[in-house]
PDB file of N, CA and C in Angstrom:
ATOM      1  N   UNK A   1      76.015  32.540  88.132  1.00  0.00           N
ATOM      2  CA  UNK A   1      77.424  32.762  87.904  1.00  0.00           C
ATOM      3  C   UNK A   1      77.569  33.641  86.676  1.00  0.00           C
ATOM      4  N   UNK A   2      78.266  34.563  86.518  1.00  0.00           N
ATOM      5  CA  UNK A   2      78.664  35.238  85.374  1.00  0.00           C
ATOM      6  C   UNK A   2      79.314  35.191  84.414  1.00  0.00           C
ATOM      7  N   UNK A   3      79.316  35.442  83.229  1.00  0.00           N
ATOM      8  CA  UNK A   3      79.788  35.089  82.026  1.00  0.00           C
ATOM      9  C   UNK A   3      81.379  35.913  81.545  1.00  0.00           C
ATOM     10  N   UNK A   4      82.352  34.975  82.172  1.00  0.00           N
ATOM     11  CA  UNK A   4      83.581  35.786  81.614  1.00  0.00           C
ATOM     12  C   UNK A   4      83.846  35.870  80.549  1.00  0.00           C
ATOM     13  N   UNK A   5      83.844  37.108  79.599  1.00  0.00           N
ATOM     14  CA  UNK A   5      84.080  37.494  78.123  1.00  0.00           C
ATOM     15  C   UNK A   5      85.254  36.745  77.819  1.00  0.00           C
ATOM     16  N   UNK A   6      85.148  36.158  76.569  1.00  0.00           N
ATOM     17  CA  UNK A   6      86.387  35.313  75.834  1.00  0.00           C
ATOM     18  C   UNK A   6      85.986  33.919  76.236  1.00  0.00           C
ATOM     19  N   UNK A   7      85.519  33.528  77.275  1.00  0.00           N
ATOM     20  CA  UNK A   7      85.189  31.937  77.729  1.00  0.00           C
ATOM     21  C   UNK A   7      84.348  31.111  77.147  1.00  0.00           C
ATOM     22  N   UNK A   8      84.538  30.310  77.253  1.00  0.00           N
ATOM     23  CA  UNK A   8      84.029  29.022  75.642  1.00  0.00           C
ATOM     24  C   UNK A   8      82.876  28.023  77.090  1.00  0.00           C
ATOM     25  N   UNK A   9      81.860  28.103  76.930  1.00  0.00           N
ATOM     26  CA  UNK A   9      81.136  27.209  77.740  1.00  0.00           C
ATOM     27  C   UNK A   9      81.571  25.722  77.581  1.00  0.00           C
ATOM     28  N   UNK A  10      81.637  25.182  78.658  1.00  0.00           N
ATOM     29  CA  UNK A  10      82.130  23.681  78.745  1.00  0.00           C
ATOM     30  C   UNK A  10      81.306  22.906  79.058  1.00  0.00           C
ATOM     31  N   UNK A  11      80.551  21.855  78.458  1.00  0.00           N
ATOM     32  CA  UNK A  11      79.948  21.345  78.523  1.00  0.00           C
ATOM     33  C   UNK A  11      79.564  20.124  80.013  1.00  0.00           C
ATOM     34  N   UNK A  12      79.086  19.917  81.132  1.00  0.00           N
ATOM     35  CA  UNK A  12      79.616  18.983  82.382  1.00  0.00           C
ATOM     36  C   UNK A  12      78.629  17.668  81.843  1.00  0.00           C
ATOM     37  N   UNK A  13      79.700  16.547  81.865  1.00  0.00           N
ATOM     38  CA  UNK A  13      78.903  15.677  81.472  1.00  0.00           C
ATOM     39  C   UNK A  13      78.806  15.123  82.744  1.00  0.00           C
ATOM     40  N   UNK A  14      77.214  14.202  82.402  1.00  0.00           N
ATOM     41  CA  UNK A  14      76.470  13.630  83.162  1.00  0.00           C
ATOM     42  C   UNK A  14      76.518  12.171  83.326  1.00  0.00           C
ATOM     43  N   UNK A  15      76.584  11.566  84.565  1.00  0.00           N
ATOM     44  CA  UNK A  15      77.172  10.047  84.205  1.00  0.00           C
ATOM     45  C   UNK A  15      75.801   9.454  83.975  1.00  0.00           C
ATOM     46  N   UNK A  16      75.641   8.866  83.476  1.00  0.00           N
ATOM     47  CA  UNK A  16      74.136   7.645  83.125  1.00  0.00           C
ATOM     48  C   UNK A  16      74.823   6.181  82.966  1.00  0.00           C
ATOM     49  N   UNK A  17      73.406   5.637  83.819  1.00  0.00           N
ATOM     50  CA  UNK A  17      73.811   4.028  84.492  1.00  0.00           C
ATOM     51  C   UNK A  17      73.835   3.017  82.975  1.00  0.00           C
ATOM     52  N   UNK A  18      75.111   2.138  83.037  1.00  0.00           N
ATOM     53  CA  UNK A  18      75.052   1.197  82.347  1.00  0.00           C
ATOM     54  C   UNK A  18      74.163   0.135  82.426  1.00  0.00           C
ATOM     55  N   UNK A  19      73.214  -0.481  81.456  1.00  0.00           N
ATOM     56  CA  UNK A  19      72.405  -1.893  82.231  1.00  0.00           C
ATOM     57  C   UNK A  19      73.227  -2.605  82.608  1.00  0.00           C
ATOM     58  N   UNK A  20      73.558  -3.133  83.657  1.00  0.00           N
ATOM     59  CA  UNK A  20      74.250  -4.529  83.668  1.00  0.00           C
ATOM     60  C   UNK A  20      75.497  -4.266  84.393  1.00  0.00           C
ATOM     61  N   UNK A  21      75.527  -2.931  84.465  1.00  0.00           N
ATOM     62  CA  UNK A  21      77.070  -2.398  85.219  1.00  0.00           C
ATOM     63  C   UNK A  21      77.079  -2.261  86.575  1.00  0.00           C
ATOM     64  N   UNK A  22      78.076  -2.364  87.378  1.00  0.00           N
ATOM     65  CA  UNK A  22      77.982  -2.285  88.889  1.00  0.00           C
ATOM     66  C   UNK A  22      78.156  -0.995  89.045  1.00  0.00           C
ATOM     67  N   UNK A  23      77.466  -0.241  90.007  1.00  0.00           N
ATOM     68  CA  UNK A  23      78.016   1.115  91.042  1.00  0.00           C
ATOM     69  C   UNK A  23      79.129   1.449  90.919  1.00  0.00           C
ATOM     70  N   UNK A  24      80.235   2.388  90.098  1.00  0.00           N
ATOM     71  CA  UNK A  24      81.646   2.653  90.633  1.00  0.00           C
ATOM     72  C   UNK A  24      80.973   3.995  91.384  1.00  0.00           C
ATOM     73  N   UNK A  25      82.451   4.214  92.388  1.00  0.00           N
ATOM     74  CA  UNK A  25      82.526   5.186  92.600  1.00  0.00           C
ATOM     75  C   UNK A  25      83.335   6.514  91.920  1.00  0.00           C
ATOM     76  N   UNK A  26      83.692   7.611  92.558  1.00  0.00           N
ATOM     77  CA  UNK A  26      83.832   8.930  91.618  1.00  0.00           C
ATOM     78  C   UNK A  26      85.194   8.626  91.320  1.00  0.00           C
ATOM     79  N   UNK A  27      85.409   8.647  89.890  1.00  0.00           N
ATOM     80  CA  UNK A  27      86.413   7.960  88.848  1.00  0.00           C
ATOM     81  C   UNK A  27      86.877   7.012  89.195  1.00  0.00           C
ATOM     82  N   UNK A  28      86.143   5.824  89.764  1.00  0.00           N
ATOM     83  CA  UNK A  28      86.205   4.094  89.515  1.00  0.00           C
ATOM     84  C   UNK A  28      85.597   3.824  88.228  1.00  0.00           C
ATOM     85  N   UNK A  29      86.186   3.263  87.261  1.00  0.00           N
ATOM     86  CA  UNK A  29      85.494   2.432  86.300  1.00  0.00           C
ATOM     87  C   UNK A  29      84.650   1.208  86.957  1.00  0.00           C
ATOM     88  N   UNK A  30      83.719   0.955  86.310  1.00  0.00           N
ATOM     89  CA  UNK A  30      82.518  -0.268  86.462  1.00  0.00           C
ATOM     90  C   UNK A  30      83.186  -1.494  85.865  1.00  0.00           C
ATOM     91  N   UNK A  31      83.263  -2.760  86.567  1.00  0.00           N
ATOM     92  CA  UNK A  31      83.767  -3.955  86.636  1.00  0.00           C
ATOM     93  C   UNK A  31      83.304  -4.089  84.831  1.00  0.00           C
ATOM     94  N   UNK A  32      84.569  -4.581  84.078  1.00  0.00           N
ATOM     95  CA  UNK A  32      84.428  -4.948  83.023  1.00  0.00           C
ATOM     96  C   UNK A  32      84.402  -3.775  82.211  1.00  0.00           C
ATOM     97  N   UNK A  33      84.432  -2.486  82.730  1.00  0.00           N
ATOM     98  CA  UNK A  33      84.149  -1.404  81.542  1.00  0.00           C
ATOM     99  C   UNK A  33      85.122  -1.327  80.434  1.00  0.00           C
ATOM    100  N   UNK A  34      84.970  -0.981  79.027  1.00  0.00           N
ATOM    101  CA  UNK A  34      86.452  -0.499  78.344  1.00  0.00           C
ATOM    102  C   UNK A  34      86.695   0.414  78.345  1.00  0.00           C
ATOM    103  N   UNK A  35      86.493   1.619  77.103  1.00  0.00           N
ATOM    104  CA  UNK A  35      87.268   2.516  76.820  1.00  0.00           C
ATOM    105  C   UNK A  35      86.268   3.953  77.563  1.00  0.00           C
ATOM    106  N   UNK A  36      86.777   5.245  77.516  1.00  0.00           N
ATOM    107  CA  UNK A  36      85.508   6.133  78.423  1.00  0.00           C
ATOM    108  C   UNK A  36      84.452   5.645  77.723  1.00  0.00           C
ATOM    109  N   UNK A  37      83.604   5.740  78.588  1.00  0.00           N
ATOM    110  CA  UNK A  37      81.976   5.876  78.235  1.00  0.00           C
ATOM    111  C   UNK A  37      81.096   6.875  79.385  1.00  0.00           C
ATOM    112  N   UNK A  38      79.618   6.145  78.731  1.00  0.00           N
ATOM    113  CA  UNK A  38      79.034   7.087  79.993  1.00  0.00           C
ATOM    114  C   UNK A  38      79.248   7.235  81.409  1.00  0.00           C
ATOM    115  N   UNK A  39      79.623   5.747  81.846  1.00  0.00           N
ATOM    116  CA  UNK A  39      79.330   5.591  83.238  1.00  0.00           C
ATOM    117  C   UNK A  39      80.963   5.660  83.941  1.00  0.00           C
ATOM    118  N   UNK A  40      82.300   6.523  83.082  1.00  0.00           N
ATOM    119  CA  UNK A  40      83.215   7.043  83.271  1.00  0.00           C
ATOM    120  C   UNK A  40      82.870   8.496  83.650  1.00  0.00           C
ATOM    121  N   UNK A  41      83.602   9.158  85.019  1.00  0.00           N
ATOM    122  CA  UNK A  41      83.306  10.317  85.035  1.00  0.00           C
ATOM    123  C   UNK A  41      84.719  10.890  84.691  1.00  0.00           C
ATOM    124  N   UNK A  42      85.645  10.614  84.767  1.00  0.00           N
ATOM    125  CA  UNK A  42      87.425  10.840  84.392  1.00  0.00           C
ATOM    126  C   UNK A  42      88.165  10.603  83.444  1.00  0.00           C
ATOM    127  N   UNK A  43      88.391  10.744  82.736  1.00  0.00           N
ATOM    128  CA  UNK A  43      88.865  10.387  81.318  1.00  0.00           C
ATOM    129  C   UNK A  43      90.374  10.120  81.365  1.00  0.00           C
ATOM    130  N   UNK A  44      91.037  10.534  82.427  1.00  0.00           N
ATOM    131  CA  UNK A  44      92.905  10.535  82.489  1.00  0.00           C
ATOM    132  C   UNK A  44      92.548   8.802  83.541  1.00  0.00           C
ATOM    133  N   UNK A  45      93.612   8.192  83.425  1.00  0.00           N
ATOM    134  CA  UNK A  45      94.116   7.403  84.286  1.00  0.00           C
ATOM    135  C   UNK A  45      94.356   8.041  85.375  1.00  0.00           C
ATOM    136  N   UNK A  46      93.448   7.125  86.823  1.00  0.00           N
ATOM    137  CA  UNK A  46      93.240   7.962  87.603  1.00  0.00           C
ATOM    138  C   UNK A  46      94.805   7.540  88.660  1.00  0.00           C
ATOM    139  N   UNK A  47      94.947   6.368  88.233  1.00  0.00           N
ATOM    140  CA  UNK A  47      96.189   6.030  88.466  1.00  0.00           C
ATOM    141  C   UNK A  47      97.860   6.081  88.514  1.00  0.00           C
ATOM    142  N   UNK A  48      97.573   7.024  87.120  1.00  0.00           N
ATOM    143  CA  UNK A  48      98.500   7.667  86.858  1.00  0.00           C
ATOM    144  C   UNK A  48      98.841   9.488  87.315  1.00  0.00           C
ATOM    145  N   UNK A  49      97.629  10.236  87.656  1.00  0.00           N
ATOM    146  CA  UNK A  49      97.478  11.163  88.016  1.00  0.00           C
ATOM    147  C   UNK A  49      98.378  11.052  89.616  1.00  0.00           C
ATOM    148  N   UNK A  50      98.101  10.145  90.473  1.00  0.00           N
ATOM    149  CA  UNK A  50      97.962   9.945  91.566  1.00  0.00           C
ATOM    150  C   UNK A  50      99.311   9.365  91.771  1.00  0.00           C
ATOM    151  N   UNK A  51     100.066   8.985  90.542  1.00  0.00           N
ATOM    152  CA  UNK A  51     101.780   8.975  90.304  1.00  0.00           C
ATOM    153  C   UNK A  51     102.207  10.217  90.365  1.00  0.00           C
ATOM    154  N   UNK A  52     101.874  11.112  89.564  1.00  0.00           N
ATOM    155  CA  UNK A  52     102.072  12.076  89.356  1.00  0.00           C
ATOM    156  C   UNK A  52     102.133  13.531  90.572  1.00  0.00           C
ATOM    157  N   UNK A  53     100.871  13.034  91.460  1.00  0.00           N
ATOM    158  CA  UNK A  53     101.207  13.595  92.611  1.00  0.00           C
ATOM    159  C   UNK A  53     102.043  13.599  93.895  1.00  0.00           C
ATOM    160  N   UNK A  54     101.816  12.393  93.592  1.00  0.00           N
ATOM    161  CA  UNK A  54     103.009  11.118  94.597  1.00  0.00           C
ATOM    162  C   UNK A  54     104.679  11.315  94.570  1.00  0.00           C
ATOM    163  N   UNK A  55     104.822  12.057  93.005  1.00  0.00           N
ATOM    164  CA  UNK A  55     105.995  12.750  92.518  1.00  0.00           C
ATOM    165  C   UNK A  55     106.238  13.699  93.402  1.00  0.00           C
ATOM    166  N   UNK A  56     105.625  14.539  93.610  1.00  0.00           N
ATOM    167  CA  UNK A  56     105.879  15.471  94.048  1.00  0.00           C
ATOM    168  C   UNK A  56     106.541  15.211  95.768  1.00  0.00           C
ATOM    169  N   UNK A  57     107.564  15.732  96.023  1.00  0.00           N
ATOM    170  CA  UNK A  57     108.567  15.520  97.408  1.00  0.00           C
ATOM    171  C   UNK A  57     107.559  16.276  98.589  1.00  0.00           C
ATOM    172  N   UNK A  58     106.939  17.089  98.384  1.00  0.00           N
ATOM    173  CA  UNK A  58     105.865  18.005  99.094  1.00  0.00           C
ATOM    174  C   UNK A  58     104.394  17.173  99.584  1.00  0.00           C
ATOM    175  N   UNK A  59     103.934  16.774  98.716  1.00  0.00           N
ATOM    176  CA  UNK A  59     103.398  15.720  98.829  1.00  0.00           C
ATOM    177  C   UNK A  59     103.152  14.333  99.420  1.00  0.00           C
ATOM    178  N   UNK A  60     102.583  13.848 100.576  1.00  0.00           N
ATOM    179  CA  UNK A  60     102.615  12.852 100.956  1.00  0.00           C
ATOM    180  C   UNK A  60     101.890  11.777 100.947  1.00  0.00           C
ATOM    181  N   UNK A  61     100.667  12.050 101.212  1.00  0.00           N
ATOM    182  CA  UNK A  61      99.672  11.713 100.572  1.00  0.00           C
ATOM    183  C   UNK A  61      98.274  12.377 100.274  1.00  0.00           C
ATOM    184  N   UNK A  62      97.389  11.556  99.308  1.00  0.00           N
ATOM    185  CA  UNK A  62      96.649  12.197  98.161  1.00  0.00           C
ATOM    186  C   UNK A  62      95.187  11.158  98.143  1.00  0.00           C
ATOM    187  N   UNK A  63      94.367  12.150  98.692  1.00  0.00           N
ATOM    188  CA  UNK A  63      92.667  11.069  98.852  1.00  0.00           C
ATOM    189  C   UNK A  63      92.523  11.103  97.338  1.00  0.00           C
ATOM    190  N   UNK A  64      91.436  10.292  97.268  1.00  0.00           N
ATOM    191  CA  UNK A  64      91.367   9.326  96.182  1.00  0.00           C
ATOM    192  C   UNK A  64      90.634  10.942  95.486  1.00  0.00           C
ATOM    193  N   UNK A  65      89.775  11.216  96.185  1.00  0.00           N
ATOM    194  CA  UNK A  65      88.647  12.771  95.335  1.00  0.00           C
ATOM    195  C   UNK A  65      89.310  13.716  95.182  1.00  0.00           C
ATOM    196  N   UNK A  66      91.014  14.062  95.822  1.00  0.00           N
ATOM    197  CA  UNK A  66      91.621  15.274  95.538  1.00  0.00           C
ATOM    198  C   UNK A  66      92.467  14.695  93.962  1.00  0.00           C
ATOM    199  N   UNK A  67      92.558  13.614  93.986  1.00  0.00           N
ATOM    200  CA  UNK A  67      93.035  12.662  92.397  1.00  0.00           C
ATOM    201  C   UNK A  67      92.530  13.107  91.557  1.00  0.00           C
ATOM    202  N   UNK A  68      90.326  12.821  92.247  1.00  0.00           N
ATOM    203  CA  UNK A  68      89.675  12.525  90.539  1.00  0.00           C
ATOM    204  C   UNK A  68      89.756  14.078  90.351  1.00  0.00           C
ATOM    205  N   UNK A  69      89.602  14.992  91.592  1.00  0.00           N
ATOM    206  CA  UNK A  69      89.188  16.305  91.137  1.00  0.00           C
ATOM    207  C   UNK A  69      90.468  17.107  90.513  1.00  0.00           C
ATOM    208  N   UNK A  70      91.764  16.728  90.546  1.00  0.00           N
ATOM    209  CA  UNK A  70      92.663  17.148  90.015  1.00  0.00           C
ATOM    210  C   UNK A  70      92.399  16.850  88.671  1.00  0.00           C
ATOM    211  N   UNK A  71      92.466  15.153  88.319  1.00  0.00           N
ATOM    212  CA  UNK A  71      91.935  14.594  86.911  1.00  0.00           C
ATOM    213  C   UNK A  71      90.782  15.340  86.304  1.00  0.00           C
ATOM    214  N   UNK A  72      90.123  15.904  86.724  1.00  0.00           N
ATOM    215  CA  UNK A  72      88.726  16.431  85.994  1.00  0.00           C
ATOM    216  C   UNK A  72      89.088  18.534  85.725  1.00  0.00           C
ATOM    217  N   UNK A  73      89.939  18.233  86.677  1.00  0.00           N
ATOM    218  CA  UNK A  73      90.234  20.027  86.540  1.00  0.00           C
ATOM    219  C   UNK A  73      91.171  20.050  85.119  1.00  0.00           C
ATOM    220  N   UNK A  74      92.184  18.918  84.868  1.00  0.00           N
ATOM    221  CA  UNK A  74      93.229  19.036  83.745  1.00  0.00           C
ATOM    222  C   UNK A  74      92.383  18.528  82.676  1.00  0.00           C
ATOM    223  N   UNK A  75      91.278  18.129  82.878  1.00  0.00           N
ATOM    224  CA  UNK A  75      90.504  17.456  81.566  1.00  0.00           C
ATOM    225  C   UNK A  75      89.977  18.584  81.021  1.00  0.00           C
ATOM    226  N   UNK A  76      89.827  19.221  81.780  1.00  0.00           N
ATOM    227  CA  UNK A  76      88.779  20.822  81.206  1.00  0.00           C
ATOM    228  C   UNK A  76      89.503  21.850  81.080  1.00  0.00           C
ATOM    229  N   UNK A  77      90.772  22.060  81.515  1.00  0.00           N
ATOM    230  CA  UNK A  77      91.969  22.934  81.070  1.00  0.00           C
ATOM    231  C   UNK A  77      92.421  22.379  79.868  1.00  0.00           C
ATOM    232  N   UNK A  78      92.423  21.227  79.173  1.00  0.00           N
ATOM    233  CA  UNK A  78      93.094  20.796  78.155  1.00  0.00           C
ATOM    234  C   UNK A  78      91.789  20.883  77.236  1.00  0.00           C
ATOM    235  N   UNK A  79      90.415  20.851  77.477  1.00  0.00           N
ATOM    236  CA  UNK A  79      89.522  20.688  76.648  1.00  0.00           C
ATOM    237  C   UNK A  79      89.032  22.193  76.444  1.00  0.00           C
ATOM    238  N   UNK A  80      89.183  23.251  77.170  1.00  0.00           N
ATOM    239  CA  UNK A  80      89.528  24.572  77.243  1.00  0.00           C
ATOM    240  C   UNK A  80      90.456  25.169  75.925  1.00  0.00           C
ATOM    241  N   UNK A  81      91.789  25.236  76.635  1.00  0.00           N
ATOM    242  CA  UNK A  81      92.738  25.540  75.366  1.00  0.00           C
ATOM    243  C   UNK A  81      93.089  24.724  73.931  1.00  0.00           C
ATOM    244  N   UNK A  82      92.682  23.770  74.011  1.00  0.00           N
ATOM    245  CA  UNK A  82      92.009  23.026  72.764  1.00  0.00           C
ATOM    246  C   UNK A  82      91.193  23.570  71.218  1.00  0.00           C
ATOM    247  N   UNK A  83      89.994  23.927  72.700  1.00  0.00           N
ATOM    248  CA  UNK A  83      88.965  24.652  71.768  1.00  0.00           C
ATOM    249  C   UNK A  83      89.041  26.312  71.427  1.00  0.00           C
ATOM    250  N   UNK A  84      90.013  26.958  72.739  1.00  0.00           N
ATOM    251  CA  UNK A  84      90.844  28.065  71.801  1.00  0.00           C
ATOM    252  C   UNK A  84      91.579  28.292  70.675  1.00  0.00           C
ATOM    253  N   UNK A  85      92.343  27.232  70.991  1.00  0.00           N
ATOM    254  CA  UNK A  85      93.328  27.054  70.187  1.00  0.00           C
ATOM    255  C   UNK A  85      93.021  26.097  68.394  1.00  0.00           C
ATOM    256  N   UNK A  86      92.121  25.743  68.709  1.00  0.00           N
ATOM    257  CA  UNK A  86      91.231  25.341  67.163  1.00  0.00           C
ATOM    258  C   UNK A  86      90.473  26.591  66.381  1.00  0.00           C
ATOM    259  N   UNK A  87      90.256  27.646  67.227  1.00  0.00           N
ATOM    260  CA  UNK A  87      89.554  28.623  66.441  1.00  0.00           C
ATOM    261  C   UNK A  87      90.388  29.691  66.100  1.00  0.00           C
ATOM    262  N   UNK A  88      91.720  29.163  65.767  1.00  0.00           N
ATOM    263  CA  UNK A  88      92.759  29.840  65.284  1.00  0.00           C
ATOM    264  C   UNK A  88      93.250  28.784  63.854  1.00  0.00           C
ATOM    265  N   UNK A  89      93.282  27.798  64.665  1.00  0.00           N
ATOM    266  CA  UNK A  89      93.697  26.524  63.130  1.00  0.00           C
ATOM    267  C   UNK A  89      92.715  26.724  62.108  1.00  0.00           C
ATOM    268  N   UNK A  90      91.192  27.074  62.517  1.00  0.00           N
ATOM    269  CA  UNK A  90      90.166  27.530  61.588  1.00  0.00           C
ATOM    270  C   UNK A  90      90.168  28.696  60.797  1.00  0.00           C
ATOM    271  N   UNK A  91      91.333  30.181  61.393  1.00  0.00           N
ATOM    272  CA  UNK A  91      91.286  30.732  60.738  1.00  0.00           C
ATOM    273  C   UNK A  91      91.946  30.684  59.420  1.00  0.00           C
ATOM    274  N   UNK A  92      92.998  29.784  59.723  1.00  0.00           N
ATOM    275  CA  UNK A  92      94.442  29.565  59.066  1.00  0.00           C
ATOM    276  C   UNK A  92      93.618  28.237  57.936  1.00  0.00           C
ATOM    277  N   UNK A  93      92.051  27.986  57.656  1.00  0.00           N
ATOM    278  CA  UNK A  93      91.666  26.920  57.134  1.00  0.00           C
ATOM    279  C   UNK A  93      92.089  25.643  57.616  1.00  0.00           C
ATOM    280  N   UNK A  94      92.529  25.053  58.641  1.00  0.00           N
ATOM    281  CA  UNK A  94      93.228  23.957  58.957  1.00  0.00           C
ATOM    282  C   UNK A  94      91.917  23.324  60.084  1.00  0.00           C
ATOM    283  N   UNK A  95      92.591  21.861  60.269  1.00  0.00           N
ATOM    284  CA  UNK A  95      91.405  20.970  60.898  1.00  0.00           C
ATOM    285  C   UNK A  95      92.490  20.227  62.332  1.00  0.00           C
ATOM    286  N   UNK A  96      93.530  20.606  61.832  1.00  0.00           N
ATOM    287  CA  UNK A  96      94.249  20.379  62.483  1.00  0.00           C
ATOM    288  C   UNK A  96      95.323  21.143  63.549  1.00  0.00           C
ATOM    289  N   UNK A  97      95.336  21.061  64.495  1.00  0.00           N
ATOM    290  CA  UNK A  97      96.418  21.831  65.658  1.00  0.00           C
ATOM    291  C   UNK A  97      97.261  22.040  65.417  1.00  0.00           C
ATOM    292  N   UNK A  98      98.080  23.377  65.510  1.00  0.00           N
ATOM    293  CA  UNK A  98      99.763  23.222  65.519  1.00  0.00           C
ATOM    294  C   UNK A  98     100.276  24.106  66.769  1.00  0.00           C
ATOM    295  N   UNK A  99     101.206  24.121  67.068  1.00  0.00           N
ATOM    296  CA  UNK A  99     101.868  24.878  68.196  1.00  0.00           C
ATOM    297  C   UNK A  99     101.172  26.176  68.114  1.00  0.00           C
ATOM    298  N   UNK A 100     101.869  27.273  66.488  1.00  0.00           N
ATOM    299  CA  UNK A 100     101.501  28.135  66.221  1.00  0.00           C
ATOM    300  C   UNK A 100      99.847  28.416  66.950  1.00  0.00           C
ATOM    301  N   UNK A 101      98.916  27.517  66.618  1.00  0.00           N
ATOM    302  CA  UNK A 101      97.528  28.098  67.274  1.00  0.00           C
ATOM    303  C   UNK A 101      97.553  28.045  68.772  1.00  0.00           C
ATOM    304  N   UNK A 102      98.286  27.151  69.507  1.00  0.00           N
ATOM    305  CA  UNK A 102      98.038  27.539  70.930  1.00  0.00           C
ATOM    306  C   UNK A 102      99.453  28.577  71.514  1.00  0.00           C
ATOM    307  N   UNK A 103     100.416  29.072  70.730  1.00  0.00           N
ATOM    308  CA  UNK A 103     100.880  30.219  71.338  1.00  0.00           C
ATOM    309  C   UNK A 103      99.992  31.293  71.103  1.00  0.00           C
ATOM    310  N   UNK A 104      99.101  31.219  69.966  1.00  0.00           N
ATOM    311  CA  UNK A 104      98.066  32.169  69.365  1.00  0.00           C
ATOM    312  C   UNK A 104      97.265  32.578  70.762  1.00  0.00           C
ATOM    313  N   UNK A 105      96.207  31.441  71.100  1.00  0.00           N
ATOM    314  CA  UNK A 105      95.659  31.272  71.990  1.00  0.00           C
ATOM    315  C   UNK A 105      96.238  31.165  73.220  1.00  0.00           C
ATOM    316  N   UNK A 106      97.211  31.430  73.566  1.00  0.00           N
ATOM    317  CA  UNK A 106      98.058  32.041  74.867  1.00  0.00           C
ATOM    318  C   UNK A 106      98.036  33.203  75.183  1.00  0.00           C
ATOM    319  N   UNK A 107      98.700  34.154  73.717  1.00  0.00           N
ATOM    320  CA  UNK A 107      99.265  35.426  73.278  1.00  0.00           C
ATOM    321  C   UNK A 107      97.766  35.957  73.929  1.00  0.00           C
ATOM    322  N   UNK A 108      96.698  35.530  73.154  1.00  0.00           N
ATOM    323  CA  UNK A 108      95.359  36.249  73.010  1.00  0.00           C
ATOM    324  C   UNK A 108      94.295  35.923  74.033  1.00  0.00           C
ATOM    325  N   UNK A 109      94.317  35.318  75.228  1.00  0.00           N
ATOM    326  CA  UNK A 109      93.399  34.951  75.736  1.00  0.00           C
ATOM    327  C   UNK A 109      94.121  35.238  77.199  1.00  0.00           C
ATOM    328  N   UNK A 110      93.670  36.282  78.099  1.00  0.00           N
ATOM    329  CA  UNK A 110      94.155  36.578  79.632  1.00  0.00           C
ATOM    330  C   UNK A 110      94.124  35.314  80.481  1.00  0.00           C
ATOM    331  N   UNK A 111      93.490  34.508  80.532  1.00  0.00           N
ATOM    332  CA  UNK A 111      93.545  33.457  81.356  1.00  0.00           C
ATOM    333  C   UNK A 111      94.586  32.409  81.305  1.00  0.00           C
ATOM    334  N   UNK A 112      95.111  32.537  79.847  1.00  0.00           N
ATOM    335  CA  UNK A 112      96.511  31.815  79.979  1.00  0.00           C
ATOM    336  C   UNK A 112      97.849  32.352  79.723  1.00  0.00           C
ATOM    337  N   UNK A 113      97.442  33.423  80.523  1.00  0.00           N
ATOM    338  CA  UNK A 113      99.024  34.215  80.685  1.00  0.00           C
ATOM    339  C   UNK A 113      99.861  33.931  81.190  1.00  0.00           C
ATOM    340  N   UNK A 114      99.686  32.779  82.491  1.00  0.00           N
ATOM    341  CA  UNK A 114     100.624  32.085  82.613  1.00  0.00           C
ATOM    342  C   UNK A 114     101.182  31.405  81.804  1.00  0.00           C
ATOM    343  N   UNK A 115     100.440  30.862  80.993  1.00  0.00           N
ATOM    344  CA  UNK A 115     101.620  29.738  79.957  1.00  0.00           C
ATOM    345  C   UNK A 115     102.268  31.048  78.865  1.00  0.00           C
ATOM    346  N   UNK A 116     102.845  31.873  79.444  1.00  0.00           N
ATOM    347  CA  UNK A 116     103.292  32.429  77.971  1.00  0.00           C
ATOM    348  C   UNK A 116     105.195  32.237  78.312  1.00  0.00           C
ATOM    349  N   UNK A 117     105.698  31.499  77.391  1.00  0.00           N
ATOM    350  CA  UNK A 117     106.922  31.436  76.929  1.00  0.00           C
ATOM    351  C   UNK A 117     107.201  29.722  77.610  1.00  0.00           C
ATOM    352  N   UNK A 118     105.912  29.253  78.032  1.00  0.00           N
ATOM    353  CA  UNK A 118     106.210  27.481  78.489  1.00  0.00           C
ATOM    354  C   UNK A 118     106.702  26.704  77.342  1.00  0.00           C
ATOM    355  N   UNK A 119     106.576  27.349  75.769  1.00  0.00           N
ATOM    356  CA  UNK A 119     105.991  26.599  74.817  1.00  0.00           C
ATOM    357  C   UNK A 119     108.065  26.727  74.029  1.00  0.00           C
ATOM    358  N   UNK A 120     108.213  27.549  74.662  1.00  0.00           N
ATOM    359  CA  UNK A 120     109.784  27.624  73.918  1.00  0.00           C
ATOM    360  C   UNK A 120     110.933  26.365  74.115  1.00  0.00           C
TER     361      UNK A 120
END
């Protein structure tokens, strides 16, 4: 696959088995799990995603893998412009996010040209 200029490599994490944990399936948490861990592959409430689609009047219904894979596509769009948008708070010396860095990282990055003027 080729390397689109400006793109920040994203790291795909790998699930590894808990001792003692049961089999979930793709974004089931493991009986008893708490907060993400390894043997989480989804990090959003997969439950709530699947509200969210359910919203939609177009929409009727929604398999459980078009959920997680929606959930895992917004995890990496948000962990995406994140990490754009921090290497602007860095220029400005800051550790912290502000609007200002992700209109920055809107303004300046072609792939999110759609979001330009969402932020008004």
């Amino acid at each position: 696959m080729a390397a689109v200029a400006g793109a920040v490599p994203v790291p795909v994490p790998v699930p590894v088995p808990v001792p003692g944990a049961e089999a979930a399936g793709p974004g089931e948490e493991a009986a008893g799990a708490g907060p993400p861990g390894p043997a989480r592959l989804a990090r959003l409430p997969l439950a709530r995603v699947k509200a969210l689609v359910k919203a939609d009047p177009d929409v009727s219904l929604a398999s459980q893998e078009a959920v997680f894979v929606l959930a895992r596509a917004t995890e990496l769009f948000v962990e995406t412009i994140a990490k754009d948008a921090y290497v602007y708070a860095q220029q400005g010396k800051r550790k912290t996010l502000q609007r200002k860095d992700l209109d920055n990282a809107i303004e300046a990055i072609d792939e999110f040209a759609f979001l330009e003027g969402t932020l008004d």
